[in-house]
PDB file of N, CA and C in Angstrom:
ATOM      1  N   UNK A   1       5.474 -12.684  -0.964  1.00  0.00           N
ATOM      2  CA  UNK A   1       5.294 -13.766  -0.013  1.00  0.00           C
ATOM      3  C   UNK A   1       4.239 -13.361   1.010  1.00  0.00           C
ATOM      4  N   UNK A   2       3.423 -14.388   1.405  1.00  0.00           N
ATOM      5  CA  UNK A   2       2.749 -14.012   2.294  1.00  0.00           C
ATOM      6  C   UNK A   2       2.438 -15.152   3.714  1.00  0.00           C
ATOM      7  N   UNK A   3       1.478 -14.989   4.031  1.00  0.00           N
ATOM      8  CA  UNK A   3       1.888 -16.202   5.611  1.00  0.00           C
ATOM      9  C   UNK A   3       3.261 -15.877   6.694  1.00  0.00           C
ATOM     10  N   UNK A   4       3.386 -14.733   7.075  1.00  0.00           N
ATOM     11  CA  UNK A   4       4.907 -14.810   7.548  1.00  0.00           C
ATOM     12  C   UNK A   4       5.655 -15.158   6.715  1.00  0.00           C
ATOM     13  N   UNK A   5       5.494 -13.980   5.692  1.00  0.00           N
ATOM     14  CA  UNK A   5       6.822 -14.304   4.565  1.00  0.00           C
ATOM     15  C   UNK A   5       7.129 -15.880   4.387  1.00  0.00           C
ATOM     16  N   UNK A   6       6.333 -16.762   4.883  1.00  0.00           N
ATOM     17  CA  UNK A   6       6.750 -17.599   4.015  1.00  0.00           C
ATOM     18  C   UNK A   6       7.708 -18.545   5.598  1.00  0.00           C
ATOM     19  N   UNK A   7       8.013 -17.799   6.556  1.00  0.00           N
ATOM     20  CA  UNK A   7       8.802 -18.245   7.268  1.00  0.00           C
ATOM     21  C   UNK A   7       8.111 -19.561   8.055  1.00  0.00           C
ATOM     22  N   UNK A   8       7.061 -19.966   8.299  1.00  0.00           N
ATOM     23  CA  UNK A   8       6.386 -21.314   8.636  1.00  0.00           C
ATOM     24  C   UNK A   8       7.400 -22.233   8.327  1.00  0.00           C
ATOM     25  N   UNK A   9       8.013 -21.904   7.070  1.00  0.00           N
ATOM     26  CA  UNK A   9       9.086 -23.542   6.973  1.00  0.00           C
ATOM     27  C   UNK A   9       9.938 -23.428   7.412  1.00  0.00           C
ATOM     28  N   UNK A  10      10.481 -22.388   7.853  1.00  0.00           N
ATOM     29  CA  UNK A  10      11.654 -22.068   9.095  1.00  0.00           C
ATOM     30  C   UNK A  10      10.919 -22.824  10.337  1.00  0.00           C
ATOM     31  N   UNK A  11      10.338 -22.492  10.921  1.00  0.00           N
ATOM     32  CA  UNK A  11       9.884 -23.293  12.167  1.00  0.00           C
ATOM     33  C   UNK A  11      10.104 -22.285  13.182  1.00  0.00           C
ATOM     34  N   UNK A  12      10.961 -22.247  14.148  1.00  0.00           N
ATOM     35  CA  UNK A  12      11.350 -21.980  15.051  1.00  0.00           C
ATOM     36  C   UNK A  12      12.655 -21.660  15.110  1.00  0.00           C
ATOM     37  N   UNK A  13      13.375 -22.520  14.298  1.00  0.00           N
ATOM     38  CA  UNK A  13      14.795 -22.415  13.551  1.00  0.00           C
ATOM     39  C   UNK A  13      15.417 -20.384  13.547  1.00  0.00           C
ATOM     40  N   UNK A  14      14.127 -19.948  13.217  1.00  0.00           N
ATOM     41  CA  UNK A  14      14.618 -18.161  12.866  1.00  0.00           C
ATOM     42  C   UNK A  14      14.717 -17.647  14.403  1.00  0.00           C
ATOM     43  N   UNK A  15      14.056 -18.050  15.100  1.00  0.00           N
ATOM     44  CA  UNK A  15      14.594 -17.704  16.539  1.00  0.00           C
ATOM     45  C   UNK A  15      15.948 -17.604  17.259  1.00  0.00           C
ATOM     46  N   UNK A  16      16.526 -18.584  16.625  1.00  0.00           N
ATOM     47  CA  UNK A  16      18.163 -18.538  16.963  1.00  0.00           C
ATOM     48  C   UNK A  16      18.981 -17.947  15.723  1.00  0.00           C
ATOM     49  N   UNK A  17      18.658 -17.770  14.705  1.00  0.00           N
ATOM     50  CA  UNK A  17      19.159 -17.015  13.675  1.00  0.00           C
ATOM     51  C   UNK A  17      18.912 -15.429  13.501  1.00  0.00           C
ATOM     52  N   UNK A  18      17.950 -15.153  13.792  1.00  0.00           N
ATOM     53  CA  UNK A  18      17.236 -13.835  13.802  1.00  0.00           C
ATOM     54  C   UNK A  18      17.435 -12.932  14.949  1.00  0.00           C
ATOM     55  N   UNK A  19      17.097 -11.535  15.058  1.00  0.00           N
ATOM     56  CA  UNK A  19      16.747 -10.812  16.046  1.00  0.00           C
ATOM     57  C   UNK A  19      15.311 -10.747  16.400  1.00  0.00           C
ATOM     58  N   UNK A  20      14.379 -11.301  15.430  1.00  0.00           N
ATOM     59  CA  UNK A  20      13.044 -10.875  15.596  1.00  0.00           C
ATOM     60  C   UNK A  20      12.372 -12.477  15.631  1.00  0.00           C
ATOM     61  N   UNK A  21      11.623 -12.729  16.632  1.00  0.00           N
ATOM     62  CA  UNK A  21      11.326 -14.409  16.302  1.00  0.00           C
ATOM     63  C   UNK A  21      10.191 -14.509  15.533  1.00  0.00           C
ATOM     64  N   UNK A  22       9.808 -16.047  15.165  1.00  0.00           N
ATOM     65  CA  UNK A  22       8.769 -16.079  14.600  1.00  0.00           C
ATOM     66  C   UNK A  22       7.519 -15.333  14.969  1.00  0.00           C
ATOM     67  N   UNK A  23       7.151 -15.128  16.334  1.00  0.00           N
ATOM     68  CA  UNK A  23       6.005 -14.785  16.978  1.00  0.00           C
ATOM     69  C   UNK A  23       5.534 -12.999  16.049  1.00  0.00           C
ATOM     70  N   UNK A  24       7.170 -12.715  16.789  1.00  0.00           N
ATOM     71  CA  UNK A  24       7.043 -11.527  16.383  1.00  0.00           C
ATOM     72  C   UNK A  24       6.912 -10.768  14.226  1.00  0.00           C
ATOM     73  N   UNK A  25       7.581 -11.634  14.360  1.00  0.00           N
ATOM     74  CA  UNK A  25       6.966 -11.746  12.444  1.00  0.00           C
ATOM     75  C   UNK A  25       5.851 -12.201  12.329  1.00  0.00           C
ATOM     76  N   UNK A  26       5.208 -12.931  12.371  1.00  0.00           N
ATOM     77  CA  UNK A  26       3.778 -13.087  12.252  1.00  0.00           C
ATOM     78  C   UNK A  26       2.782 -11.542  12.320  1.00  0.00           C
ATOM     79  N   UNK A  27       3.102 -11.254  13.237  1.00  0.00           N
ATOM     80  CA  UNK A  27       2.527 -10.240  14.075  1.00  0.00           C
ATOM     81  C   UNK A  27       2.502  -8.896  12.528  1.00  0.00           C
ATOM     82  N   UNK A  28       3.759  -8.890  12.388  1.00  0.00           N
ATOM     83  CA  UNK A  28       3.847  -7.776  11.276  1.00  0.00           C
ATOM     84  C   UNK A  28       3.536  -7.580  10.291  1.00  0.00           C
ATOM     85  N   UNK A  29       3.185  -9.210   9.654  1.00  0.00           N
ATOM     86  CA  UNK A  29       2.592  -9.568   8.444  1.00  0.00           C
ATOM     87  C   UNK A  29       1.507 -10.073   8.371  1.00  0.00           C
ATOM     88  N   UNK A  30       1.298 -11.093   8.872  1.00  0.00           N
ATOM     89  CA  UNK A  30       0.071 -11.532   8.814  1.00  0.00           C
ATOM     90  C   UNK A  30      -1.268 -11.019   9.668  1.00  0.00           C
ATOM     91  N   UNK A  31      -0.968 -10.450  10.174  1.00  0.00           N
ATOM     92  CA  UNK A  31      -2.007 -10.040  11.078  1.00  0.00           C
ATOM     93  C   UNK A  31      -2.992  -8.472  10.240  1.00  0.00           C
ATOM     94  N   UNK A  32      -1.872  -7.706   9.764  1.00  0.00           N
ATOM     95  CA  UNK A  32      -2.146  -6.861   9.367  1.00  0.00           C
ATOM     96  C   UNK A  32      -3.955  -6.971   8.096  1.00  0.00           C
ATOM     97  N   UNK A  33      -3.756  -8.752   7.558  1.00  0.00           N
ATOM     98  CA  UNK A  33      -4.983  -8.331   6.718  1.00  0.00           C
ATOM     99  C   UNK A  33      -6.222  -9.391   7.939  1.00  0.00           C
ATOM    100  N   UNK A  34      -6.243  -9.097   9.328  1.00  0.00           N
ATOM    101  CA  UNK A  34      -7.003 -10.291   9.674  1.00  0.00           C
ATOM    102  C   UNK A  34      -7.637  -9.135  10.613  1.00  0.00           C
ATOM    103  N   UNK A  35      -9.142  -8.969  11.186  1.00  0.00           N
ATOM    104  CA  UNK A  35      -9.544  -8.361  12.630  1.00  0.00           C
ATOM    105  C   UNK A  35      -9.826  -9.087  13.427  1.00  0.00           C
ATOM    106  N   UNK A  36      -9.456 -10.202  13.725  1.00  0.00           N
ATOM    107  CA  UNK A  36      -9.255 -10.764  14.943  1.00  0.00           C
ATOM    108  C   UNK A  36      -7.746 -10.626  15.744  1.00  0.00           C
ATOM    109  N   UNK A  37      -7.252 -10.908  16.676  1.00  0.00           N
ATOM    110  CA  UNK A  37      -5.895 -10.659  17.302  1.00  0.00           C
ATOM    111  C   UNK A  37      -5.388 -12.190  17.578  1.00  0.00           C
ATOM    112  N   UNK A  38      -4.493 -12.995  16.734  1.00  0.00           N
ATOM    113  CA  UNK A  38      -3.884 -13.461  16.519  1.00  0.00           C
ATOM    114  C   UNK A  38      -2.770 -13.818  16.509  1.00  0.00           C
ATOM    115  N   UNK A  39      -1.834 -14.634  16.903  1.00  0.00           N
ATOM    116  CA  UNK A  39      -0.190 -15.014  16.991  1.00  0.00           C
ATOM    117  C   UNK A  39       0.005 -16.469  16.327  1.00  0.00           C
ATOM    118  N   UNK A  40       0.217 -16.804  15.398  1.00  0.00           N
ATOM    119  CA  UNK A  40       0.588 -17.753  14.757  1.00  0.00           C
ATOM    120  C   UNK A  40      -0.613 -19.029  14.367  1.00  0.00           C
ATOM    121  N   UNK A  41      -1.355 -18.882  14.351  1.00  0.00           N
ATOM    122  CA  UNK A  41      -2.941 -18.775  14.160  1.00  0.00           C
ATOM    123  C   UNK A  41      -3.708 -19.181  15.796  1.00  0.00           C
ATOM    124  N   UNK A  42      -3.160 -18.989  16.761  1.00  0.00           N
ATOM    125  CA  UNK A  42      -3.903 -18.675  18.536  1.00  0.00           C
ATOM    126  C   UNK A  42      -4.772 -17.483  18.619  1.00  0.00           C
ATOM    127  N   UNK A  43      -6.097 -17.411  18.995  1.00  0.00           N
ATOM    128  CA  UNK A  43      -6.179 -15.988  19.665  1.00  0.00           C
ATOM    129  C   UNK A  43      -5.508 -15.859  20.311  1.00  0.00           C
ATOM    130  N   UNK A  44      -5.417 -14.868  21.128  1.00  0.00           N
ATOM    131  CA  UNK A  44      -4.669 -14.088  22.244  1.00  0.00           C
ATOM    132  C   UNK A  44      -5.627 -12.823  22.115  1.00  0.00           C
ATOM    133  N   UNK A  45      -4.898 -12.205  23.453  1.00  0.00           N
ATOM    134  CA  UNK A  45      -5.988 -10.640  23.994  1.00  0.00           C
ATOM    135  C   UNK A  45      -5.143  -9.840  22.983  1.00  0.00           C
ATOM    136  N   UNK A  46      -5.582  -8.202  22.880  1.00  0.00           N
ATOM    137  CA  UNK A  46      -5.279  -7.524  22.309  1.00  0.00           C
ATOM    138  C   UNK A  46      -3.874  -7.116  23.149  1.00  0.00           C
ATOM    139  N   UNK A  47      -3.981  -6.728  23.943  1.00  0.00           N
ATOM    140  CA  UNK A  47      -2.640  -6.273  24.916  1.00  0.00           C
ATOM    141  C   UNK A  47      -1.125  -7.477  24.524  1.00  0.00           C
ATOM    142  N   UNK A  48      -1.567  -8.492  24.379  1.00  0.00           N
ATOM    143  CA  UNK A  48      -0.668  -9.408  24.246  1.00  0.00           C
ATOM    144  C   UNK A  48      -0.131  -9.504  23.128  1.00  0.00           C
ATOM    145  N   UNK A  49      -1.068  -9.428  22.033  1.00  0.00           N
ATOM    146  CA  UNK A  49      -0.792  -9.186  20.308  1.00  0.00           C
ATOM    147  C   UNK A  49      -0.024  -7.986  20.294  1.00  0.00           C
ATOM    148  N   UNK A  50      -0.152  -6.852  20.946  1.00  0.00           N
ATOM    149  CA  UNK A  50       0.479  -5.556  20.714  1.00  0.00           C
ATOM    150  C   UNK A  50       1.679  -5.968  21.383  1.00  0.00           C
ATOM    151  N   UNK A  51       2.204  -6.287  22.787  1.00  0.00           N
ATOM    152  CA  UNK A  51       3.108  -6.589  23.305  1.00  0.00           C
ATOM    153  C   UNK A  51       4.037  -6.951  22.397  1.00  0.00           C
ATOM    154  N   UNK A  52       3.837  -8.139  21.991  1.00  0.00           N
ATOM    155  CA  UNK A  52       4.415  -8.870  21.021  1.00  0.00           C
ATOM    156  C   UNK A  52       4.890  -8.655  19.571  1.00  0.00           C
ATOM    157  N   UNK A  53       3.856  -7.478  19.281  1.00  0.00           N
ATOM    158  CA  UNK A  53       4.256  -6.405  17.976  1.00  0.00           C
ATOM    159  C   UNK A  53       5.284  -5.663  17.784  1.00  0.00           C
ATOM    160  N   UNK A  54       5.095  -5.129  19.096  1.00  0.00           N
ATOM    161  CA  UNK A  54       6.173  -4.042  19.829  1.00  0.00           C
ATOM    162  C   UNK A  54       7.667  -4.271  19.471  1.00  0.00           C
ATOM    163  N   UNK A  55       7.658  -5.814  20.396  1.00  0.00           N
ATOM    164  CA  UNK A  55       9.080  -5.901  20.283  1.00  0.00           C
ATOM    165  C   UNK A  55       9.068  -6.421  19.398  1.00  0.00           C
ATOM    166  N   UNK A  56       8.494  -6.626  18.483  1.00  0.00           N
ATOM    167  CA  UNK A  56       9.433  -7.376  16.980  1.00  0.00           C
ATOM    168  C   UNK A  56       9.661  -6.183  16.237  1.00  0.00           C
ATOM    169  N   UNK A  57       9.251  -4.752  16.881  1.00  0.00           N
ATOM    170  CA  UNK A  57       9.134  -3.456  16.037  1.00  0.00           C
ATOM    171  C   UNK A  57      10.637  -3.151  16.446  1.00  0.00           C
ATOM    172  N   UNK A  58      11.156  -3.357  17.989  1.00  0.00           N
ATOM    173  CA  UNK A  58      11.870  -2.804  18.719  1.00  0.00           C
ATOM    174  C   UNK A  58      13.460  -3.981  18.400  1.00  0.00           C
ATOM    175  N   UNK A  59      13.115  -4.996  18.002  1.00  0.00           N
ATOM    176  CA  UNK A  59      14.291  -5.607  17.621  1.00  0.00           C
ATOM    177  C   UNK A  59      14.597  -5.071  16.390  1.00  0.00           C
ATOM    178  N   UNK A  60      13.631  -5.004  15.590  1.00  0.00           N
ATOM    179  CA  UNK A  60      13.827  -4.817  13.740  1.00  0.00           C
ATOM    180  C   UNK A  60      14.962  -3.393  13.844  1.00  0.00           C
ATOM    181  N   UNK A  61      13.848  -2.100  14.706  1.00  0.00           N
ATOM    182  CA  UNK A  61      14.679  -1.050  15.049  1.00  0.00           C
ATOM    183  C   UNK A  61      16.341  -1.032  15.517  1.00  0.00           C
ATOM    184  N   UNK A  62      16.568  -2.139  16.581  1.00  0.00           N
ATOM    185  CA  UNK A  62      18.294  -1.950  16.868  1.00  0.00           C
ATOM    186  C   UNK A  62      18.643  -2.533  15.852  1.00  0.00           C
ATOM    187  N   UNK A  63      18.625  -3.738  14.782  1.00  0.00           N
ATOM    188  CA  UNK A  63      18.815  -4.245  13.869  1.00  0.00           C
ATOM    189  C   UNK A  63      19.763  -3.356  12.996  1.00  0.00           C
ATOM    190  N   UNK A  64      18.547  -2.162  12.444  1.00  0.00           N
ATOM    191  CA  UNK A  64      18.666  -1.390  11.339  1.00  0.00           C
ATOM    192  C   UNK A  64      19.484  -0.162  12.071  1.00  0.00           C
ATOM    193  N   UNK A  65      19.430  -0.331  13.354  1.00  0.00           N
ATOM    194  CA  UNK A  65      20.579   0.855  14.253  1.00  0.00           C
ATOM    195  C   UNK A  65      22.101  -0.046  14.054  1.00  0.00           C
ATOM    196  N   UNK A  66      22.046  -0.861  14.214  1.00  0.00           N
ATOM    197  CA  UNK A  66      23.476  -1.656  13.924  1.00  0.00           C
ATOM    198  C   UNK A  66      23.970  -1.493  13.038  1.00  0.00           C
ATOM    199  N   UNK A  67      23.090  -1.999  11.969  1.00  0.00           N
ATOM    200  CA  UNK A  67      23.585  -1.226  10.406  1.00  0.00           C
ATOM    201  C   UNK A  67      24.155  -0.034  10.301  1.00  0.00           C
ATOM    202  N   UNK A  68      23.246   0.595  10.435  1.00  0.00           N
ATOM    203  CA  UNK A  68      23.898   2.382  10.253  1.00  0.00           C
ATOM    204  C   UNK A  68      25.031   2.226  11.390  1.00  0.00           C
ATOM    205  N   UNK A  69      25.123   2.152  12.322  1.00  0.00           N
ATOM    206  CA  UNK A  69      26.339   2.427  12.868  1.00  0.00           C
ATOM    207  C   UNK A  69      27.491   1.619  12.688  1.00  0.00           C
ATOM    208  N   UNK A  70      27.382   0.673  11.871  1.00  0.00           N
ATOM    209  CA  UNK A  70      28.578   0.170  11.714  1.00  0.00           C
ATOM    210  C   UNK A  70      28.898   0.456   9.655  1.00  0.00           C
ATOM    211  N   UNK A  71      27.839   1.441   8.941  1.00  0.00           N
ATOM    212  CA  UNK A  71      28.225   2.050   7.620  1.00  0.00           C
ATOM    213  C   UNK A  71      28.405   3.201   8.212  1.00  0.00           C
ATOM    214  N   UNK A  72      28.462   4.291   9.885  1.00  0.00           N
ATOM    215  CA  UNK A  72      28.398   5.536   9.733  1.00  0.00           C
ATOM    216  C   UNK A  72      30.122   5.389  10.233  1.00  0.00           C
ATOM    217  N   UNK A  73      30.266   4.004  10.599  1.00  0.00           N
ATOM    218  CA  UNK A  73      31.805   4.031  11.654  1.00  0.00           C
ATOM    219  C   UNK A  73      32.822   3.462  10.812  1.00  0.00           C
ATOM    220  N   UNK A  74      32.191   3.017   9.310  1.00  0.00           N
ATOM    221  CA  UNK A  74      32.831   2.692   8.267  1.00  0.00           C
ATOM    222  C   UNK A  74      33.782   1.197   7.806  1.00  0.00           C
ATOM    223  N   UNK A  75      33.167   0.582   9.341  1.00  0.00           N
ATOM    224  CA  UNK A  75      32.852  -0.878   9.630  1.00  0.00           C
ATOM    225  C   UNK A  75      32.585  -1.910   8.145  1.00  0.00           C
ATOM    226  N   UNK A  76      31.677  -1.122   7.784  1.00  0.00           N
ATOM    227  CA  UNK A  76      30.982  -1.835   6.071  1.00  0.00           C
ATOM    228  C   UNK A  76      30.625  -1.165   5.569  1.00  0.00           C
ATOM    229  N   UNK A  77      31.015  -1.134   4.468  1.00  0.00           N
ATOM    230  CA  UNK A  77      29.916  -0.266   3.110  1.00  0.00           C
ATOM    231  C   UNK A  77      28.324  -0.122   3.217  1.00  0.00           C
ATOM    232  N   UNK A  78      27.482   0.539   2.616  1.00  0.00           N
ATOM    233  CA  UNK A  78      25.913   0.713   2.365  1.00  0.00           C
ATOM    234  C   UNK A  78      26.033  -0.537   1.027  1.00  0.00           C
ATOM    235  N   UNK A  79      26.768  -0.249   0.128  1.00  0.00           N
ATOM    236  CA  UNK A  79      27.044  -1.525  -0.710  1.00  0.00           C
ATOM    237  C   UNK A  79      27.290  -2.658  -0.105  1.00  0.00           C
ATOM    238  N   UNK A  80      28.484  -3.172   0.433  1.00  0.00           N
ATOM    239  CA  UNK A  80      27.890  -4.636   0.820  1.00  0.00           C
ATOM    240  C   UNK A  80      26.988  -4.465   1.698  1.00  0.00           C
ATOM    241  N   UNK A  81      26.463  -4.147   2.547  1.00  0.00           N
ATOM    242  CA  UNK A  81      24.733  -4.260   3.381  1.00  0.00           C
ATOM    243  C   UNK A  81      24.115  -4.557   1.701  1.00  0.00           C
ATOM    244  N   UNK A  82      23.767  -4.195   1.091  1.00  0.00           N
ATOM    245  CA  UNK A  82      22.447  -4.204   0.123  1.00  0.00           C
ATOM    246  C   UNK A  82      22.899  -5.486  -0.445  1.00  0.00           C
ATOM    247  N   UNK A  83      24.544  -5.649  -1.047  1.00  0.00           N
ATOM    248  CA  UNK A  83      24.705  -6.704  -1.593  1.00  0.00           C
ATOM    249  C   UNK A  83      24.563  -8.001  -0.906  1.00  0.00           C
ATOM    250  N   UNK A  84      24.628  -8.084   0.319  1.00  0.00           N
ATOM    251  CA  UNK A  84      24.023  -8.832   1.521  1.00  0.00           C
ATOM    252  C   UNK A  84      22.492  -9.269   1.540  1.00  0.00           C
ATOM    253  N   UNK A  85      21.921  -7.922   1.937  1.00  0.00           N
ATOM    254  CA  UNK A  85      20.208  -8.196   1.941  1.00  0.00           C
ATOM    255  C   UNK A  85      19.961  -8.901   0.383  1.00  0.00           C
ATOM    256  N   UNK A  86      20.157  -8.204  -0.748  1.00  0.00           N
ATOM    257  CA  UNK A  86      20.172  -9.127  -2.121  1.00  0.00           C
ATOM    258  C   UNK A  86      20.041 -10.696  -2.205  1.00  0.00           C
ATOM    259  N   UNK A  87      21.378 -10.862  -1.503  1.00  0.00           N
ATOM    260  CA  UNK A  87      22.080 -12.586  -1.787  1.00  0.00           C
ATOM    261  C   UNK A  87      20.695 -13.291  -0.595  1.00  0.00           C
ATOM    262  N   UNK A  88      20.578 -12.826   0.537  1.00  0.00           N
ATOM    263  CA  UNK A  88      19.890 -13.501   1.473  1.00  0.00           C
ATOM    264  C   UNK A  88      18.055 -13.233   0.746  1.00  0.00           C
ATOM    265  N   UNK A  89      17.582 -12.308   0.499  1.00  0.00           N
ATOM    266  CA  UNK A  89      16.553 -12.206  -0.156  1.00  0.00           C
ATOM    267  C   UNK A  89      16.138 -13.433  -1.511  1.00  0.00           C
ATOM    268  N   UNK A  90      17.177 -13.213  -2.266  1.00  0.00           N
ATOM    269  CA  UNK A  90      17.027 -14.317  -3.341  1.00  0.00           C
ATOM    270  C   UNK A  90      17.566 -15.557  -3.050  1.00  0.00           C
ATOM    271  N   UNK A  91      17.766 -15.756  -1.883  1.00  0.00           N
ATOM    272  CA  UNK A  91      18.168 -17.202  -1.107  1.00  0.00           C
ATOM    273  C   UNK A  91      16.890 -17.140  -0.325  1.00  0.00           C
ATOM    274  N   UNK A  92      16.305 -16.579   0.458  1.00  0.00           N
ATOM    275  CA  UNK A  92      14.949 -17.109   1.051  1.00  0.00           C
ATOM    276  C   UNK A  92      14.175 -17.750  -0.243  1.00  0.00           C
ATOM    277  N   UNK A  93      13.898 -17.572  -1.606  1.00  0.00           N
ATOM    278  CA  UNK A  93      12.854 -18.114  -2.657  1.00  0.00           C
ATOM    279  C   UNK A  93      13.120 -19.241  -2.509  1.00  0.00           C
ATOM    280  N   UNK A  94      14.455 -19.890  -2.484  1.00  0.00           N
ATOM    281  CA  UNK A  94      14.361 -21.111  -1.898  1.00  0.00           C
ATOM    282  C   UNK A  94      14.278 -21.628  -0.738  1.00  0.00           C
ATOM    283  N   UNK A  95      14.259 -23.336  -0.886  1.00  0.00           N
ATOM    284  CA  UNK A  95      13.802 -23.744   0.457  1.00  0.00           C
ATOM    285  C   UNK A  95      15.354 -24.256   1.027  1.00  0.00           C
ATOM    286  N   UNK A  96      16.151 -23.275   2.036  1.00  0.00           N
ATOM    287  CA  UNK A  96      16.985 -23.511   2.227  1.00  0.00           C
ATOM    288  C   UNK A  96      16.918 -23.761   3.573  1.00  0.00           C
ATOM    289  N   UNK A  97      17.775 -24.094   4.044  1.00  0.00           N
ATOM    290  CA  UNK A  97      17.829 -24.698   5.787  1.00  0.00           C
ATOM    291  C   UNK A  97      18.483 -22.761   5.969  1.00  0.00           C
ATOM    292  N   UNK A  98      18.048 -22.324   7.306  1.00  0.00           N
ATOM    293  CA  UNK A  98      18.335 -21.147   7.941  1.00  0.00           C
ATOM    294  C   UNK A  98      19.751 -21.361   8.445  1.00  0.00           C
ATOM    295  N   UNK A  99      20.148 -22.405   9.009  1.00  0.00           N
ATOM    296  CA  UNK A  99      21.202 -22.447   9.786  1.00  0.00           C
ATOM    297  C   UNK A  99      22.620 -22.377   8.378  1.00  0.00           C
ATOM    298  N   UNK A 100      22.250 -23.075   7.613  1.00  0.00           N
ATOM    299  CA  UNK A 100      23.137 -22.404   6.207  1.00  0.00           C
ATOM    300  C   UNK A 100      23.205 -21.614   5.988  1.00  0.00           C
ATOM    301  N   UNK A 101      21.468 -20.734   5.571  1.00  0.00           N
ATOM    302  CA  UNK A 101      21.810 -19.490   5.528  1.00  0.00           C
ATOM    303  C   UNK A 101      22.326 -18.594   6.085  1.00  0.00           C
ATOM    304  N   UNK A 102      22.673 -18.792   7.354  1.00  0.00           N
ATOM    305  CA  UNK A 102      23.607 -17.940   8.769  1.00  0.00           C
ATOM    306  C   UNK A 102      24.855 -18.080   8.196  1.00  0.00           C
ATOM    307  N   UNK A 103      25.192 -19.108   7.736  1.00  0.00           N
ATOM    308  CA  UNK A 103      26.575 -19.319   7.575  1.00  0.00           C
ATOM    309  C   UNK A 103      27.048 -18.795   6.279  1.00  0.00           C
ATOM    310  N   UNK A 104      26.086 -18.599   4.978  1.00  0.00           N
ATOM    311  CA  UNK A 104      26.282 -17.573   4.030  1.00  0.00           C
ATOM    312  C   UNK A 104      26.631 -16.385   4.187  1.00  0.00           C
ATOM    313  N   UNK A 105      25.553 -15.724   5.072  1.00  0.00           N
ATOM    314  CA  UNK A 105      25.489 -14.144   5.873  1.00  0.00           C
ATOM    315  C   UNK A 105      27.040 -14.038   6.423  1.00  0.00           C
ATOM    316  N   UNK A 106      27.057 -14.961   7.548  1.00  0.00           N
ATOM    317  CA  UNK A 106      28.563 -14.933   8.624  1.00  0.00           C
ATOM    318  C   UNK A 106      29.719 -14.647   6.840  1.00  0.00           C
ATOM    319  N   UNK A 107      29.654 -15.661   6.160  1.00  0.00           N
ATOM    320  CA  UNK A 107      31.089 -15.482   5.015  1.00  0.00           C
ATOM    321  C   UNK A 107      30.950 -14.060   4.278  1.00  0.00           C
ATOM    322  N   UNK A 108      29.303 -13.887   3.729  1.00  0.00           N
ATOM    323  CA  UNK A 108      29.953 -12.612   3.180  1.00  0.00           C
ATOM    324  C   UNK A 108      30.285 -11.279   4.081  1.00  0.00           C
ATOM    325  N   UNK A 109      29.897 -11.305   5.476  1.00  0.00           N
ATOM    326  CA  UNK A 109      30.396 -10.375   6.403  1.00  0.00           C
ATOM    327  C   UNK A 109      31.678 -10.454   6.589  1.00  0.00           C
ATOM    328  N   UNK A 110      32.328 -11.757   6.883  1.00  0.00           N
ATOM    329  CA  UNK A 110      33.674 -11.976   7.301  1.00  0.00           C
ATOM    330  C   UNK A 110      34.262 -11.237   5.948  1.00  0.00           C
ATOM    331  N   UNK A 111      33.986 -11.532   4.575  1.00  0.00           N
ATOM    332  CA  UNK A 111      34.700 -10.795   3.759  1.00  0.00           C
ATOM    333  C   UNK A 111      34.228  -9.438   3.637  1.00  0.00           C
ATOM    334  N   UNK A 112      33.455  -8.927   3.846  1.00  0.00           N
ATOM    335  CA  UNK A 112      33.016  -7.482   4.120  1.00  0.00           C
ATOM    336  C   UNK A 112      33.758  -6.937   4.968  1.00  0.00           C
ATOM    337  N   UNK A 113      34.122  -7.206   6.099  1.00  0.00           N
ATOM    338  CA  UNK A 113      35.392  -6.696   7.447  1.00  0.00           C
ATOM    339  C   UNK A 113      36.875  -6.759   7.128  1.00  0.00           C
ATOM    340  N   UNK A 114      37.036  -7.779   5.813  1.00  0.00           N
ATOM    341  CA  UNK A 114      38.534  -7.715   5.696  1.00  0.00           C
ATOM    342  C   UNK A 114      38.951  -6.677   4.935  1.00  0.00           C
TER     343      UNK A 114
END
C-alpha cells in the first residue's frame, strides 16, 4: 500500500481510533519518497514536518510499549497480539468503516483477557 497506507479513505475517522493520527502517518510513509516537506499534500517548514514525525514516532513507540507490557505481565499472549495484527491487517484490504473495525479489535481483545 502506498499514499498513507492507503488510509486517505479513513479520513480523519483514524484519529479517534488510533494512537497515531492521520498527519502523523503521512509523515512516515509518504513523505519518505518526496524532497519537498509535506503533510498531507500542504507544504509546511521543515521544523514542523519533523515535529509532527516525531510524535507519530513517539505514539507508535508507547503503542508497541503497551504491548510488551501487557505480553511481559501476561495480560495477553505474543500469539493473540499477532493473531490480532493478522485479522486487522487483512481487514484494512478492504474498504471497511474504522469505527467497525475498533469494534472487531475491542471483541477479539475482550476474548483475549478472558
Amino acid at each position: 500500500m502506498s499514499e498513507a497506507c492507503k488510509f486517505t479513505r479513513l479520513g480523519k475517522k483514524i484519529d479517534r481510533i488510533s494512537s497515531i493520527t492521520s498527519r502523523q502517518l503521512y509523515t512516515l510513509t509518504v513523505q519518505r519518497q518526496s524532497k519537498t516537506y509535506q503533510i498531507l499534500g500542504k507544504k509546511v517548514k521543515r521544523g514542523t514536518f519533523h515535529r509532527v514525525r516525531n510524535q507519530g514516532i513517539d505514539n507508535v513507540t508507547k503503542s508497541m510499549m503497551t504491548l510488551s507490557l501487557l505480553v511481559a505481565c501476561d495480560v495477553i499472549s505474543l500469539d493473540d497480539i499477532i493473531a490480532i495484527i493478522q485479522r486487522i491487517t487483512s481487514l484494512l484490504d478492504e474498504d471497511i468503516d474504522p469505527e467497525h473495525l475498533f469494534r472487531i479489535i475491542r471483541e477479539h481483545l475482550r476474548k483475549s483477557f478472558e
